[in-house]
C-alpha atoms as a PDB file:
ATOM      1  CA  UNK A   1      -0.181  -9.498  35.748  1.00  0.00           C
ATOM      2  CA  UNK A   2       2.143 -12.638  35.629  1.00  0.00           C
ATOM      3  CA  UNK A   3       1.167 -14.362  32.284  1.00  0.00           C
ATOM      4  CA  UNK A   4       4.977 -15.674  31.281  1.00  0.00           C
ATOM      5  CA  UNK A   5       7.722 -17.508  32.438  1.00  0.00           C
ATOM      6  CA  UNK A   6      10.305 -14.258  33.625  1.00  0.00           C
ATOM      7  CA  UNK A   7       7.864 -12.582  35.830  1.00  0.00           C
ATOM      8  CA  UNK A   8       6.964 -15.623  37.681  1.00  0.00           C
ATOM      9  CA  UNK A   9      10.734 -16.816  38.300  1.00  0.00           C
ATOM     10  CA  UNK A  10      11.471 -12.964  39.552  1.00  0.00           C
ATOM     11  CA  UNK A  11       8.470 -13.035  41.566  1.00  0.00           C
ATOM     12  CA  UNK A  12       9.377 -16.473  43.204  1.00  0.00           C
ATOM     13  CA  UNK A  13      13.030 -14.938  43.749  1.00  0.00           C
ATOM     14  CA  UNK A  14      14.799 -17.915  41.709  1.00  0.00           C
ATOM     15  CA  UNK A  15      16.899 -15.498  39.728  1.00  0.00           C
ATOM     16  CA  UNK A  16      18.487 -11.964  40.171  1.00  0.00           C
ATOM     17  CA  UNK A  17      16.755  -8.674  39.608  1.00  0.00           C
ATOM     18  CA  UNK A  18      18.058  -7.844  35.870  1.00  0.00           C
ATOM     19  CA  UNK A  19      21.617  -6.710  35.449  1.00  0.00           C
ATOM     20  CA  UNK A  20      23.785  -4.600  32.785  1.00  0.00           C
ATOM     21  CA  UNK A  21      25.478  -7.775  31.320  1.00  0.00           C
ATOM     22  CA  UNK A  22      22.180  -9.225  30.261  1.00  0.00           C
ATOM     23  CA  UNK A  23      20.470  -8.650  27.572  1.00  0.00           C
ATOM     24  CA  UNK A  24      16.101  -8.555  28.184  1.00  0.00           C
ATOM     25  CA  UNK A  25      13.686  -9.116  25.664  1.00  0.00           C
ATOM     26  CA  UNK A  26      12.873  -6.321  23.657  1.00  0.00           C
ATOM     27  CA  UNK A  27       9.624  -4.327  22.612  1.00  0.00           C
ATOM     28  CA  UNK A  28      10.649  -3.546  19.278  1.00  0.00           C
ATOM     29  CA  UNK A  29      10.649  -6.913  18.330  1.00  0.00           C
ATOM     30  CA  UNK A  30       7.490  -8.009  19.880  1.00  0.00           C
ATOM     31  CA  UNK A  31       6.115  -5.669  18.884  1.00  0.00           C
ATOM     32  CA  UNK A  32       7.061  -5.668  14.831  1.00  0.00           C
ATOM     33  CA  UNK A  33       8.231  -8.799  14.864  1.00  0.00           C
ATOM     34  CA  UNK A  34      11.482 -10.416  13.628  1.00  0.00           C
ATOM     35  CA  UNK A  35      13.035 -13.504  10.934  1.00  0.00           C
ATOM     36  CA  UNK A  36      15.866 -15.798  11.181  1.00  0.00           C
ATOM     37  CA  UNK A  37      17.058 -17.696   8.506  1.00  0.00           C
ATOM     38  CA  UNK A  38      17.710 -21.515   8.821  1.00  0.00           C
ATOM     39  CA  UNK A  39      21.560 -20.820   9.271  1.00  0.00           C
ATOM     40  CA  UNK A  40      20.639 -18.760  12.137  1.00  0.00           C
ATOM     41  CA  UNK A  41      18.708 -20.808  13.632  1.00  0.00           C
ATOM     42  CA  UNK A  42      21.146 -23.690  13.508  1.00  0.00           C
ATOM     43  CA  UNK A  43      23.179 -21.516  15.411  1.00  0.00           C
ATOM     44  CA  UNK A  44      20.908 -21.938  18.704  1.00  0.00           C
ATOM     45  CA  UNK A  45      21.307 -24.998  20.918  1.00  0.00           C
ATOM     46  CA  UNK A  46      17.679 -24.823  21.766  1.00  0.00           C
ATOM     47  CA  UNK A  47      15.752 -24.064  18.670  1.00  0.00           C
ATOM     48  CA  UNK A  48      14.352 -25.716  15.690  1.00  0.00           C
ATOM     49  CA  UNK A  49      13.039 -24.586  12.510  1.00  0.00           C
ATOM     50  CA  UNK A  50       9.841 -25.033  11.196  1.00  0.00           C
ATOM     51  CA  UNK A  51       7.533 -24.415   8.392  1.00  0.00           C
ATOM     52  CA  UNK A  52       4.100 -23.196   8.083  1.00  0.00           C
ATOM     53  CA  UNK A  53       1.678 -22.222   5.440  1.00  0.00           C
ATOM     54  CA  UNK A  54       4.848 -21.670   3.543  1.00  0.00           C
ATOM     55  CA  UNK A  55       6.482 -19.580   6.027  1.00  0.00           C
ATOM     56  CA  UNK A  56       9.506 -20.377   8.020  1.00  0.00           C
ATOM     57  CA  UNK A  57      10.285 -19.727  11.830  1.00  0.00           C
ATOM     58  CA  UNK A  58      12.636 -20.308  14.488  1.00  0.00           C
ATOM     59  CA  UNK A  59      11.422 -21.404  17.718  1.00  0.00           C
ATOM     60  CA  UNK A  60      13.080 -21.248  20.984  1.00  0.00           C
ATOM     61  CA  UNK A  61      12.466 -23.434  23.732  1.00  0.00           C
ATOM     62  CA  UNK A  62      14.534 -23.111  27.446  1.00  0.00           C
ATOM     63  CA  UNK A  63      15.339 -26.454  29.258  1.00  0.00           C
ATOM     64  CA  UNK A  64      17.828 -24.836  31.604  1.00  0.00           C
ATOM     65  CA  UNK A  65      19.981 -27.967  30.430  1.00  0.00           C
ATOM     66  CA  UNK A  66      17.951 -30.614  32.065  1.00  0.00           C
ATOM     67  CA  UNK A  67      17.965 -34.110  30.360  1.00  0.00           C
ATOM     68  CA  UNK A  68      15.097 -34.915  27.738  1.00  0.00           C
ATOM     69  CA  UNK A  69      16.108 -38.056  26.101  1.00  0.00           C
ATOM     70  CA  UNK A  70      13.218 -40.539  26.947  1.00  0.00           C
ATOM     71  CA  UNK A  71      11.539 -38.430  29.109  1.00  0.00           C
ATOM     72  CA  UNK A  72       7.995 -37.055  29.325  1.00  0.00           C
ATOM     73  CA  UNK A  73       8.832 -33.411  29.306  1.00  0.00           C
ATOM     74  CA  UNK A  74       6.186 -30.905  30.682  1.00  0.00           C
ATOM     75  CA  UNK A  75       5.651 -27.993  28.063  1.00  0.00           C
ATOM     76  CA  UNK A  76       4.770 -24.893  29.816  1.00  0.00           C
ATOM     77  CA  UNK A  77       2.998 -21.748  27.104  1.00  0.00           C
ATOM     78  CA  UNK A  78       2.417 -18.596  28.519  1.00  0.00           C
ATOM     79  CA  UNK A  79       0.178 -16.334  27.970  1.00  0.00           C
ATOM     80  CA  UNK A  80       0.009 -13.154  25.763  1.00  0.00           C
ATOM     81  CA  UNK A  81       2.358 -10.148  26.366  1.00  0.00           C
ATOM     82  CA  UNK A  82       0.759  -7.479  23.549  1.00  0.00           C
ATOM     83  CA  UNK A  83      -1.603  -4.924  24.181  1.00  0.00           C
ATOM     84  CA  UNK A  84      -2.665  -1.503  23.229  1.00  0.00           C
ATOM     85  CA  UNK A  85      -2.424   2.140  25.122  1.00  0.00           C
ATOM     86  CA  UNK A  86      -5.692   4.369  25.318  1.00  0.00           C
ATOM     87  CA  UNK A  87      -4.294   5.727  21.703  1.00  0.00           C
ATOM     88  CA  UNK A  88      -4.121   2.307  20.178  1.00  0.00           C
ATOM     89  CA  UNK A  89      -1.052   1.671  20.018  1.00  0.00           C
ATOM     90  CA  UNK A  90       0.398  -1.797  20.639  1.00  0.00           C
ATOM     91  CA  UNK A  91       2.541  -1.758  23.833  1.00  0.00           C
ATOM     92  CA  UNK A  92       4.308  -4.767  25.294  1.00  0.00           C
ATOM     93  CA  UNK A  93       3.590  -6.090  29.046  1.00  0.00           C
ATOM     94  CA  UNK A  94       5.957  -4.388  30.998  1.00  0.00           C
ATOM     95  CA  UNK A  95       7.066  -7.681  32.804  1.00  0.00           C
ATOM     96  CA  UNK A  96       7.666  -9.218  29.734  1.00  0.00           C
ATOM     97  CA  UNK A  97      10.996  -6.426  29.208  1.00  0.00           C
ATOM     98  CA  UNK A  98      12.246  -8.098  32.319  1.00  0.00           C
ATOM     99  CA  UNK A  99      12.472 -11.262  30.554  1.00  0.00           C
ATOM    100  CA  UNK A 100      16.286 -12.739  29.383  1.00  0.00           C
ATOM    101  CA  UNK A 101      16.782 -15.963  27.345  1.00  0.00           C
ATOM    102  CA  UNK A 102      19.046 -16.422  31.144  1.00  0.00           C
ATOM    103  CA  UNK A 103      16.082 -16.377  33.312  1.00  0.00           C
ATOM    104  CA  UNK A 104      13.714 -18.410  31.460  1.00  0.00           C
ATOM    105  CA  UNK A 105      16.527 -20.999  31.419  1.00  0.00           C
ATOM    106  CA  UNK A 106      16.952 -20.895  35.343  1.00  0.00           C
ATOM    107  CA  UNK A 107      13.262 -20.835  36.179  1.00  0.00           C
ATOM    108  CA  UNK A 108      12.978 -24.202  33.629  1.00  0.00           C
ATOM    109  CA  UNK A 109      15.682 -25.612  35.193  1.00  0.00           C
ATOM    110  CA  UNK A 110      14.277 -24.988  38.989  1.00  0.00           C
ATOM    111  CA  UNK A 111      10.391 -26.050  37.903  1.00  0.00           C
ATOM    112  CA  UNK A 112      11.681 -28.971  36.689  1.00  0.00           C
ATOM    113  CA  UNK A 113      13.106 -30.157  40.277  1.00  0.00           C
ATOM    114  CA  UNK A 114       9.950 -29.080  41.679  1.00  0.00           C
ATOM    115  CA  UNK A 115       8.045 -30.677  39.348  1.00  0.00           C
ATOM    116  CA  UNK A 116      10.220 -34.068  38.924  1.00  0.00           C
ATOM    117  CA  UNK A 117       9.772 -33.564  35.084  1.00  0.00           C
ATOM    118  CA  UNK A 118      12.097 -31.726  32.643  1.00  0.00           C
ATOM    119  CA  UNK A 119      10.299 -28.756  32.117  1.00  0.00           C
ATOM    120  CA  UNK A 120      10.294 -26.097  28.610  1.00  0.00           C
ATOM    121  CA  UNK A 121       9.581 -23.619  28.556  1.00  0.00           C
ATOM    122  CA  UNK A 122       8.083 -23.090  24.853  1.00  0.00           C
ATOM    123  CA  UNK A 123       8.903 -19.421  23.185  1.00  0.00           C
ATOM    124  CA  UNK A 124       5.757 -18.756  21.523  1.00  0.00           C
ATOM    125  CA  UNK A 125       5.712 -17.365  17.860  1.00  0.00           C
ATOM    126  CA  UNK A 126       6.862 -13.548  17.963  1.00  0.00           C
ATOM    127  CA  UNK A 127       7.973 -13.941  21.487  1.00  0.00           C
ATOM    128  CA  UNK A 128      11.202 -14.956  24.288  1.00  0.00           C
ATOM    129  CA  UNK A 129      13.664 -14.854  21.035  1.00  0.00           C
ATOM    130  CA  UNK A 130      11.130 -16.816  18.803  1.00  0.00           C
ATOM    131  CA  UNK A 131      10.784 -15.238  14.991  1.00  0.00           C
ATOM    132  CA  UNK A 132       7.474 -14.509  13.739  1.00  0.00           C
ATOM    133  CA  UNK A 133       4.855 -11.775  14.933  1.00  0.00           C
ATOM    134  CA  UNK A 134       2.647 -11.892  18.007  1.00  0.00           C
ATOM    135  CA  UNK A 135       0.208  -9.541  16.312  1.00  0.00           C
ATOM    136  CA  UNK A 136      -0.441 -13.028  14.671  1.00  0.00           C
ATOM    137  CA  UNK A 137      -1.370 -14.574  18.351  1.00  0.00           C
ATOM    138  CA  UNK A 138      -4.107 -17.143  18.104  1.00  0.00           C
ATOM    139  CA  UNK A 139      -4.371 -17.910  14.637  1.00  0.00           C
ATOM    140  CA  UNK A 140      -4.389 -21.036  12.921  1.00  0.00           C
ATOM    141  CA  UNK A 141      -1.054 -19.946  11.995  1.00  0.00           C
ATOM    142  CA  UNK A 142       0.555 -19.707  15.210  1.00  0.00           C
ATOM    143  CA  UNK A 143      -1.619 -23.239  16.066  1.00  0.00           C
ATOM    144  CA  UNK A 144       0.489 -24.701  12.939  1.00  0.00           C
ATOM    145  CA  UNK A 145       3.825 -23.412  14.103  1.00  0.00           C
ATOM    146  CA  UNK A 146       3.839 -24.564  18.066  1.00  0.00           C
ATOM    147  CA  UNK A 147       2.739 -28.425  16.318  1.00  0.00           C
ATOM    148  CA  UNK A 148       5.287 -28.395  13.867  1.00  0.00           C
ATOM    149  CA  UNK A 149       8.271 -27.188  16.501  1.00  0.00           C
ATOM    150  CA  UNK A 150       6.735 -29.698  19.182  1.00  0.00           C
ATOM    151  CA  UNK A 151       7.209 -32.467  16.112  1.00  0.00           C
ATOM    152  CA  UNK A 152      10.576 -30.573  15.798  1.00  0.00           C
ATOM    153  CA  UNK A 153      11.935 -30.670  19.332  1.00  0.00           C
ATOM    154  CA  UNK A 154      10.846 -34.550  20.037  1.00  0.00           C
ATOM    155  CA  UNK A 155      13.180 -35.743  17.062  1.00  0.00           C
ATOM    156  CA  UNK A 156      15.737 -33.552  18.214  1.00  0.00           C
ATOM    157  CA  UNK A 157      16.179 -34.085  21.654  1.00  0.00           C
ATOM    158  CA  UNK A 158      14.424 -37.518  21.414  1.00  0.00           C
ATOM    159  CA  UNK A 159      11.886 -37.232  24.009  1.00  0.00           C
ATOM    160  CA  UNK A 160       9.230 -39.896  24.947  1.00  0.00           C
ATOM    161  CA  UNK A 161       6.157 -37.719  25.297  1.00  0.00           C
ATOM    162  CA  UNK A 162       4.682 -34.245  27.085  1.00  0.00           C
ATOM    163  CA  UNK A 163       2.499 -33.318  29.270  1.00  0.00           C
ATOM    164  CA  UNK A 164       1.520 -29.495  28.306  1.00  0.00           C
ATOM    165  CA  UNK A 165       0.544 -26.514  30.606  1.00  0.00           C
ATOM    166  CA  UNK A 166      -0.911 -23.531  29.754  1.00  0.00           C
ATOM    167  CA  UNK A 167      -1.983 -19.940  31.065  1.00  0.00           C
ATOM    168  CA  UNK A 168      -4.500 -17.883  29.455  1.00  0.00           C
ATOM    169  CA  UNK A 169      -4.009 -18.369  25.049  1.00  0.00           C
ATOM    170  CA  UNK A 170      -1.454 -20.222  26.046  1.00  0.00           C
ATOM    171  CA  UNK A 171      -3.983 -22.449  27.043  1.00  0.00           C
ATOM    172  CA  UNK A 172      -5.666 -22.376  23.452  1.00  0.00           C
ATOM    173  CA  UNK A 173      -2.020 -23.801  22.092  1.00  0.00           C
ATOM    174  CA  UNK A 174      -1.792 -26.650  24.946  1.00  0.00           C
ATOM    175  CA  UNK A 175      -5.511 -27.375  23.581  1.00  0.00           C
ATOM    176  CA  UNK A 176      -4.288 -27.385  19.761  1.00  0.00           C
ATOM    177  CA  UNK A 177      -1.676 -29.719  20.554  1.00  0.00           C
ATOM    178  CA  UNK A 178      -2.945 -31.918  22.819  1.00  0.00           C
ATOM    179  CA  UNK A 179      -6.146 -32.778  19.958  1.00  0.00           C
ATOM    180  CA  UNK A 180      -3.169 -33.059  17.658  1.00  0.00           C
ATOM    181  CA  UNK A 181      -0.929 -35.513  19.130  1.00  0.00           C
ATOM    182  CA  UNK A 182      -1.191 -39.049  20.992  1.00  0.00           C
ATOM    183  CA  UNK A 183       2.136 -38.700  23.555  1.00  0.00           C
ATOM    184  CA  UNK A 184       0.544 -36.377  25.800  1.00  0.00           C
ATOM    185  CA  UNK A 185      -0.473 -37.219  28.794  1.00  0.00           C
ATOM    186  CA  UNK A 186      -1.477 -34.453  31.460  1.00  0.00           C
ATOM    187  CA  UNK A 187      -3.621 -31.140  29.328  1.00  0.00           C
ATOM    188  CA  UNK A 188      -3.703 -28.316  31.898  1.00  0.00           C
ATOM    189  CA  UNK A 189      -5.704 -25.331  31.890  1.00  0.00           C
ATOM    190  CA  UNK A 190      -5.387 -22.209  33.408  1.00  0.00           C
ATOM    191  CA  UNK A 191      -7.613 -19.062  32.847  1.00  0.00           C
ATOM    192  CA  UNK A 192      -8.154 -20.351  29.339  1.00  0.00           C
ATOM    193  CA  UNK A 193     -10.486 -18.618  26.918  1.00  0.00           C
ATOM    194  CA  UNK A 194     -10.879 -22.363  25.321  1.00  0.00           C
ATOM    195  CA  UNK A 195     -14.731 -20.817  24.127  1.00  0.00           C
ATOM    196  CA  UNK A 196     -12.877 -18.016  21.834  1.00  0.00           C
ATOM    197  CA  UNK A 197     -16.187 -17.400  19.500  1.00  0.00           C
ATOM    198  CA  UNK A 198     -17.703 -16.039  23.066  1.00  0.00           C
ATOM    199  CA  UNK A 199     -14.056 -14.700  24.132  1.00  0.00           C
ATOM    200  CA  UNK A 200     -14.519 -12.231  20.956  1.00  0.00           C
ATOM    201  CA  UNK A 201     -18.086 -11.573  20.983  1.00  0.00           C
ATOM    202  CA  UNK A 202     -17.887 -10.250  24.901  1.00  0.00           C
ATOM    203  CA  UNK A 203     -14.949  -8.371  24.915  1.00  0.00           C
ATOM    204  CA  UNK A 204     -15.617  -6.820  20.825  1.00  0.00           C
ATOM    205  CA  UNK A 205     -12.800  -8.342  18.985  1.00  0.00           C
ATOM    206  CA  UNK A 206     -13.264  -9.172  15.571  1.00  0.00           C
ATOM    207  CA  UNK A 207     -13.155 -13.352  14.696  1.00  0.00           C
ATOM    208  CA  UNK A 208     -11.292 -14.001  11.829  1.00  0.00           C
ATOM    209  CA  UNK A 209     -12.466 -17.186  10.257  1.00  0.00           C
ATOM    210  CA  UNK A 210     -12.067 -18.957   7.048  1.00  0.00           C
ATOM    211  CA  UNK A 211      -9.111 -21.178   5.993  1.00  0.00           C
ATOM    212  CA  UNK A 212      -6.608 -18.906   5.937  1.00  0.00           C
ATOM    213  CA  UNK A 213      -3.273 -18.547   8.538  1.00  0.00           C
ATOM    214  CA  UNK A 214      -4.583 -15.114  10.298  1.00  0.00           C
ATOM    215  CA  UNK A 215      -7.639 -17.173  11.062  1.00  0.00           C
ATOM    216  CA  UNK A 216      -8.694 -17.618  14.734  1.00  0.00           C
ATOM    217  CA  UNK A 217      -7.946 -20.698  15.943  1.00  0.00           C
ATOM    218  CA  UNK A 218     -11.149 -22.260  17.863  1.00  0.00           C
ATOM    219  CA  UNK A 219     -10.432 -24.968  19.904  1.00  0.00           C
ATOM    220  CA  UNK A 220     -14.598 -25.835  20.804  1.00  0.00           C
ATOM    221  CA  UNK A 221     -13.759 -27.183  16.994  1.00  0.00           C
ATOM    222  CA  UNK A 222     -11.325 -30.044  18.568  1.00  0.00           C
ATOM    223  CA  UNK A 223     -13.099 -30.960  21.241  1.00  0.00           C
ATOM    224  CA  UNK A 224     -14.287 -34.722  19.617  1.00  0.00           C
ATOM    225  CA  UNK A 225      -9.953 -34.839  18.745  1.00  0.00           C
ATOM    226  CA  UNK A 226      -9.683 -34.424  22.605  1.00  0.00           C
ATOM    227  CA  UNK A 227     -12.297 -36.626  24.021  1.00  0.00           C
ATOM    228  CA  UNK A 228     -10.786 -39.369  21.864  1.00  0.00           C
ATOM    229  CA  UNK A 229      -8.002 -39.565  23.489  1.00  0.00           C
ATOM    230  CA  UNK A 230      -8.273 -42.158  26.669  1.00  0.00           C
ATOM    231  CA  UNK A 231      -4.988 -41.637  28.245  1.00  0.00           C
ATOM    232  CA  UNK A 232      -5.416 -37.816  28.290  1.00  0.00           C
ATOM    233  CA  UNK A 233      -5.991 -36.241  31.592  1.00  0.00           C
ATOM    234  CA  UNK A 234      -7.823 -32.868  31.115  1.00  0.00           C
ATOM    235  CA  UNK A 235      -8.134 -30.449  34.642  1.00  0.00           C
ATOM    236  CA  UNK A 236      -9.144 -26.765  34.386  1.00  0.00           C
ATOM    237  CA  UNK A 237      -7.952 -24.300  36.731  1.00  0.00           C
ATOM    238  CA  UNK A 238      -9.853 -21.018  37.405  1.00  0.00           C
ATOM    239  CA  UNK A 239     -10.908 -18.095  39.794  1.00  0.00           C
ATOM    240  CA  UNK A 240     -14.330 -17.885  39.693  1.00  0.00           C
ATOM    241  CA  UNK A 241     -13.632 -13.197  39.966  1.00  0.00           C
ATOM    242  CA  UNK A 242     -11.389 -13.795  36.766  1.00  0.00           C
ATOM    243  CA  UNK A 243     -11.822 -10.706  34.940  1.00  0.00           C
ATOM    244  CA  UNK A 244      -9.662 -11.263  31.641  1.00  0.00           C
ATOM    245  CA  UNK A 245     -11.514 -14.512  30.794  1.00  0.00           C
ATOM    246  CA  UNK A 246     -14.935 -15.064  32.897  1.00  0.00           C
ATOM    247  CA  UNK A 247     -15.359 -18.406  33.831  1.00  0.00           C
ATOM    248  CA  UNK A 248     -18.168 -19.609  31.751  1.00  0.00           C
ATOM    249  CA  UNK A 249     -15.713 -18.764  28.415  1.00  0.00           C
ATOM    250  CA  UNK A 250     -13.725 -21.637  30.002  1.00  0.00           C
ATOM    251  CA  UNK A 251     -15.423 -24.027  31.580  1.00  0.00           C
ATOM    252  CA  UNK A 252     -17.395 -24.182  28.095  1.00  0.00           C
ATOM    253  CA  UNK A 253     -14.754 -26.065  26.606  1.00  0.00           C
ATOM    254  CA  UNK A 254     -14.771 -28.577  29.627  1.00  0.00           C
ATOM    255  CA  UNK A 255     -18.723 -28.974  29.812  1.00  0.00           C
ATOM    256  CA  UNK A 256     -18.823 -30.091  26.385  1.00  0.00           C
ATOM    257  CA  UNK A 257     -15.946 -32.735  26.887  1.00  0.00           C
ATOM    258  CA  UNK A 258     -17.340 -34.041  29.362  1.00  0.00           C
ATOM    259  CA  UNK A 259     -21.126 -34.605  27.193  1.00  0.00           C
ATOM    260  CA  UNK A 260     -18.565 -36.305  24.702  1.00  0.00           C
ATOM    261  CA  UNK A 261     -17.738 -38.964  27.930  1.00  0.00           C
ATOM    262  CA  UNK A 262     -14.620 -37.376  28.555  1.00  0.00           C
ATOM    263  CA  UNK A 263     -13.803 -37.090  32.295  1.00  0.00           C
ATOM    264  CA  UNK A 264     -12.298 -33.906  33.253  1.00  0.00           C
ATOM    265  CA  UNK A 265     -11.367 -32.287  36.499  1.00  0.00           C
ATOM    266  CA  UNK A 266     -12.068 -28.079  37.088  1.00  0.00           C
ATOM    267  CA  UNK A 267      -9.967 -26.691  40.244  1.00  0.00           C
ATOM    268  CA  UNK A 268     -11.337 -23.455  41.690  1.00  0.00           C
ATOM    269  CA  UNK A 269      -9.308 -21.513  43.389  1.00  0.00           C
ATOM    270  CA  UNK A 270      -7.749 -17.818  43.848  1.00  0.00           C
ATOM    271  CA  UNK A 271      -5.355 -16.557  41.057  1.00  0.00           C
ATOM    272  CA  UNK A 272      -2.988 -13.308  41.404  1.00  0.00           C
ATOM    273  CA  UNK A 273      -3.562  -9.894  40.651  1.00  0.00           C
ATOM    274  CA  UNK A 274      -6.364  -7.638  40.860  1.00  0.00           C
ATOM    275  CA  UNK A 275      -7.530  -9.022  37.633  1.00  0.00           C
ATOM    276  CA  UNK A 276      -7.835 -12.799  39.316  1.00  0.00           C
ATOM    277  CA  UNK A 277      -6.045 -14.728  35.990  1.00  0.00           C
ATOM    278  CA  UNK A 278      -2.792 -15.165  36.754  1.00  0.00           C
ATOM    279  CA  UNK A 279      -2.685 -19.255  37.939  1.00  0.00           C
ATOM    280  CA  UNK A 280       0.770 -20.160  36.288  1.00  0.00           C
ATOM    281  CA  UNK A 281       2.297 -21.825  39.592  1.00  0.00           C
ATOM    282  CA  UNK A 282      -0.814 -23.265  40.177  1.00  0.00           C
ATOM    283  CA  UNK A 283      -1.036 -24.917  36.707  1.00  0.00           C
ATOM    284  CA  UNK A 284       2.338 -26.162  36.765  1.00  0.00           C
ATOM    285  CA  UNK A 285       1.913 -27.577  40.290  1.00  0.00           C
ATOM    286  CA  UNK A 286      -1.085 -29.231  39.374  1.00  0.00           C
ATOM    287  CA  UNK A 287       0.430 -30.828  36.351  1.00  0.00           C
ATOM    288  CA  UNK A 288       2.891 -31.945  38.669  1.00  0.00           C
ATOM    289  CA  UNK A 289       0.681 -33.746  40.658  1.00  0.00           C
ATOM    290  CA  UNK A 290      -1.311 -34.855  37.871  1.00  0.00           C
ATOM    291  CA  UNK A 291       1.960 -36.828  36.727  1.00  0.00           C
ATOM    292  CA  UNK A 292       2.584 -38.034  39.953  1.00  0.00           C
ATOM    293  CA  UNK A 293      -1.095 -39.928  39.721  1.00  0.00           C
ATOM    294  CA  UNK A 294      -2.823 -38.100  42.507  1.00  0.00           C
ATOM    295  CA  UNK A 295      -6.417 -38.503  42.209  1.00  0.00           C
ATOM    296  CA  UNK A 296      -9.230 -35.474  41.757  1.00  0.00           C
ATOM    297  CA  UNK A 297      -9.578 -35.722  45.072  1.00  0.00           C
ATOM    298  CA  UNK A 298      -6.289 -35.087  46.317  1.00  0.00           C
ATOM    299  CA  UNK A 299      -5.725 -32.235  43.769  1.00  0.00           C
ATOM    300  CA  UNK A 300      -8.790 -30.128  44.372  1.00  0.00           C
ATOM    301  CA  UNK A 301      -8.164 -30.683  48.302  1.00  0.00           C
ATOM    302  CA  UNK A 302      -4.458 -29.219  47.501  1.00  0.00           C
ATOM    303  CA  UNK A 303      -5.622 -26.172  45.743  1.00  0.00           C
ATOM    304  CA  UNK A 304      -9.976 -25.609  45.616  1.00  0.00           C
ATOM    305  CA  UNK A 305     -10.867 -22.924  47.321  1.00  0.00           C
ATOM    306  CA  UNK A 306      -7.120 -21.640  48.222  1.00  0.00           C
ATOM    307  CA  UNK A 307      -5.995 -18.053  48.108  1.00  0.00           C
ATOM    308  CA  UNK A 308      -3.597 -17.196  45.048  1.00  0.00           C
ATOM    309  CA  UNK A 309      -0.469 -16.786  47.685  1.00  0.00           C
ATOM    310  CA  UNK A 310      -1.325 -20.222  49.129  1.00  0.00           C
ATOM    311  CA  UNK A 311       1.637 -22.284  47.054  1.00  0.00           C
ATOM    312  CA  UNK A 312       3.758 -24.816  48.192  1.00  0.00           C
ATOM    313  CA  UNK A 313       7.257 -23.127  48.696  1.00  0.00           C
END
């Protein structure tokens, strides 16, 4: 299933097959996690360190080089990579060990000509060279983190505002941010389990609540943050056969936006894979156009009802 950044550039043939001189991301890590001191971190050209519930983490993020001063950058959050075998045992996405820092970098720089936007690619907690765990995936936590490095990465590279993309629980960090902030201007959603009390209850996971950091972050909670926003531009994008996340778990979120007064826009259409969730071009071609000012109209004309290898090319 394509739920980051790597897969989806090899996929779309914008970078080589991987080679001996580069180095791909690594189970071990993602799988026990990692630290990085401040020094480090400092070391990185595109990473900042942040602070959360008194913990400290350094974040990636891949430009491929483009330009952010005064721009309105489009941040891009993938999905999650971390699974278990038929044992238990936590296993990493095999496309994810394809990944390299390179690639991400190359597939940012190429989305962001197709997308006439500087695009990041954000490395999520745990993940893509970022410290932290990704057992720790969804919590408030992780929620804290991605704000504090977004706060992080505008000072440093002095960008205007973002526009934020994102596929499956990445989508749930896209939410958190956009209730958080007032500089972003396109929220897209793709495959999102935005309802994550229902998420949990269908599927038998165990919600962790309270005010703690390993609490679940719920994003149904920031819905009235959300609608409040008038220059926010909310569109949903989903396969009505998705599998991984059925439908009503995210059009949930949307429905009750919209009985706040909040206008939002939900694109059918076909995703990849057997599973029908992966919709990452989609999204990110749909927050292009969404920047570009193309009406609901136009967009669910472009992409309703197409077949998930129907992309513009």
């Amino acid at each position: 299933m394509l739920r980051h950044f790597a897969c989806l550039a090899l996929l779309l043939g914008l970078i080589p097959t991987p080679a001996s001189a580069v180095t791909t991301f690594s189970a071990k890590a993602l799988i026990e996690g990692t630290t990085a001191t401040a020094m480090q971190c400092a070391l990185i050209r595109h990473a900042v360190y942040v602070t959360a519930f008194g913990e400290s983490f350094c974040i990636r993020y891949y430009t491929g080089d483009q330009p952010l001063e005064g721009a309105h950058a489009v941040v891009f959050f993938t999905g999650d990579v971390l699974g278990t075998d038929g044992h238990g045992k936590l296993v990493a996405d095999a496309g994810y060990l394809t990944g390299a820092p390179e690639y991400l970098d190359i597939a940012a720089r190429v989305w962001s000509g197709r997308l006439q936007a500087p695009v990041i690619f954000f490395a999520r907690m745990g993940m893509h060279g970022s410290s932290g765990w990704h057992g720790n995936r969804r919590t408030r936590l992780e929620v804290e983190v991605t704000r504090a490095a977004l706060d992080a990465i505008k000072q440093k590279e002095g960008v205007a505002g973002f526009h934020v993309v994102g596929q499956s629980a990445g989508g749930m960090l896209a939410e958190a941010v956009a209730a958080s902030r007032d500089d972003v201007g396109c929220l897209v959603l793709a495959s999102t389990p935005s309802d994550f009390a229902q998420f949990t209850r269908t599927f038998g996971i165990t919600l962790k609540t309270g005010p703690g950091k390993t609490a679940h972050y719920l994003p149904m909670q920031d819905v009235s943050a959300i609608a409040s926003k008038p220059a926010l531009r909310v569109i949903g994008i989903t396969d009505s056969h998705d599998t991984v996340v059925p439908p009503p778990i995210q059009s949930a979120f949307l429905d009750r936006l919209q009985a706040a007064g909040k206008p939002t826009l939900t694109v059918v259409t076909g995703a990849r894979g057997a599973e029908h969730h992966a919709l990452i071009e989609k999204a990110l071609f749909v927050a292009g156009m969404c920047i570009a000012g193309d009406s609901d109209a136009t967009i669910k004309a472009r992409f309703g009802g197409t077949d998930g290898e129907d992309l513009p090319r």
